[in-house]
Protein backbone atom coordinates (compact mmCIF):
# COMPACT_ATOMS: atom_id res chain seq x y z
CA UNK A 1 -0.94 1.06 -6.91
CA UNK A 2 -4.34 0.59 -6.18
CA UNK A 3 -4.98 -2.29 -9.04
CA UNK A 4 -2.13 -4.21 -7.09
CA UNK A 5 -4.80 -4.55 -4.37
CA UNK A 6 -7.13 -6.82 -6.53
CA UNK A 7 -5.71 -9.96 -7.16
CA UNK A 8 -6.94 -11.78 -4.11
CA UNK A 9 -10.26 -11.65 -1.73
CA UNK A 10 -7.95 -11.50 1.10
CA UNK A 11 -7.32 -8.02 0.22
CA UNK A 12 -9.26 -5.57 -2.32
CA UNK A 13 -9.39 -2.21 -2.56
CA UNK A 14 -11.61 0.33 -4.50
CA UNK A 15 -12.08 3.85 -5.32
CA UNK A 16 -14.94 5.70 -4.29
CA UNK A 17 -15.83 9.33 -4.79
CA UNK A 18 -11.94 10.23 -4.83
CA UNK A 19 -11.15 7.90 -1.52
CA UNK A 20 -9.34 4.94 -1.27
CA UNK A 21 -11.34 2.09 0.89
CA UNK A 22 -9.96 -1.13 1.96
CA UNK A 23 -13.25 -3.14 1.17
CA UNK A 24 -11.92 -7.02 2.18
CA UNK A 25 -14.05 -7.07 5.35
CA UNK A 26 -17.08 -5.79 3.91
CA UNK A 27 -16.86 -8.45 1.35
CA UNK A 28 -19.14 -11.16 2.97
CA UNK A 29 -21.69 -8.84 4.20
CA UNK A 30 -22.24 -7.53 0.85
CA UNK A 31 -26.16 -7.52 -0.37
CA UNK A 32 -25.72 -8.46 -3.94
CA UNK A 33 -22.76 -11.02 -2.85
CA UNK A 34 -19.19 -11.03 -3.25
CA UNK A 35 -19.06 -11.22 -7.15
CA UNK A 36 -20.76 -8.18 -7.93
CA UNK A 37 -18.17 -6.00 -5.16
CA UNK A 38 -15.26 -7.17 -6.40
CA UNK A 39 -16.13 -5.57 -10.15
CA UNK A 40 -14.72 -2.55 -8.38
CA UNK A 41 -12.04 -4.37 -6.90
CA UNK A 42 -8.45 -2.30 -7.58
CA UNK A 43 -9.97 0.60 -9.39
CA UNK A 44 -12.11 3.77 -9.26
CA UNK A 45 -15.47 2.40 -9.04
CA UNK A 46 -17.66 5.68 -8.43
CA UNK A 47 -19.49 5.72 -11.81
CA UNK A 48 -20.18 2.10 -11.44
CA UNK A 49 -21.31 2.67 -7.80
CA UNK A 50 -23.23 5.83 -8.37
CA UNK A 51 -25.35 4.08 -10.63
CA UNK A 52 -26.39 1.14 -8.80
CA UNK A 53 -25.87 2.63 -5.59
CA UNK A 54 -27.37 6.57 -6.22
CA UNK A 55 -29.11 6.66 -2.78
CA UNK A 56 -25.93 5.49 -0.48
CA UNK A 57 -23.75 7.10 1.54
CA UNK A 58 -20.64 5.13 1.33
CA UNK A 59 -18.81 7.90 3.53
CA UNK A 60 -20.76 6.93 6.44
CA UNK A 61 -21.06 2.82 5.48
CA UNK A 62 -17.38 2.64 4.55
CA UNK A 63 -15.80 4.94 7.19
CA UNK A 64 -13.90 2.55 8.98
CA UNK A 65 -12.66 1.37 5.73
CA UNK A 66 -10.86 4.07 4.70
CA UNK A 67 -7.37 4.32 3.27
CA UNK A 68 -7.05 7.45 2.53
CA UNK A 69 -7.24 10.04 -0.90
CA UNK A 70 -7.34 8.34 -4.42
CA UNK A 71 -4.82 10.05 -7.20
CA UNK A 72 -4.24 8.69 -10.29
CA UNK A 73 -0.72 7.50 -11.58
CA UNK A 74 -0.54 10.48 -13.86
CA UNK A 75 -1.31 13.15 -10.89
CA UNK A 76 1.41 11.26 -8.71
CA UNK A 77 3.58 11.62 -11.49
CA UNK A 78 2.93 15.44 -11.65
CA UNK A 79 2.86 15.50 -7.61
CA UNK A 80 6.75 13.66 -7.27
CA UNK A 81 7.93 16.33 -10.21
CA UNK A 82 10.08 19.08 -8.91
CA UNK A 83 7.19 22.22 -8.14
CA UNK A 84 9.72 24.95 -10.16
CA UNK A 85 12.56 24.54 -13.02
CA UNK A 86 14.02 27.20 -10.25
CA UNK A 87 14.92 24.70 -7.79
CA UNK A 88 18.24 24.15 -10.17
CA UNK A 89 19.10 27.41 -10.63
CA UNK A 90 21.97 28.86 -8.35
């Protein structure tokens, strides 16, 4: 789901230290330009960030951007499965 959210500057999303942030406003007010964000556009950028980035703290910069928790497809997938084989037996 997140990648949808990557095709177009008028709305990208990343992945930061296992949160979701809807980065399209901060886009023009980025320091090293537009370009260089959107590398992390629609996916988990935190090893990217983390090493260009080491000393910020996107909690605080990006609060008002957040989405909410990043899971990958394979933990939703394991999240929508039924919690016991139990739940069929009568």
């Amino acid at each position: 789901m997140l990648a949808t959210h990557a095709k177009t500057p008028a709305d990208i999303w990343t992945a930061l230290n296992g949160q979701v942030y809807n980065i399209t406003a901060y886009l023009p007010f980025h320091p090293g330009g537009e370009k260089d964000l959107l590398r992390g556009a629609g996916k988990d950028c935190t090893k990217l960030f983390n090493a260009t980035h080491p000393w910020v703290n996107v909690e605080g910069m990006l609060a008002e951007c957040l989405i909410g928790i990043y899971i990958t497809e394979e933990e939703a997938t394991t999240l929508a499965a039924p919690e016991s084989s139990l739940e069929s037996v009568d």
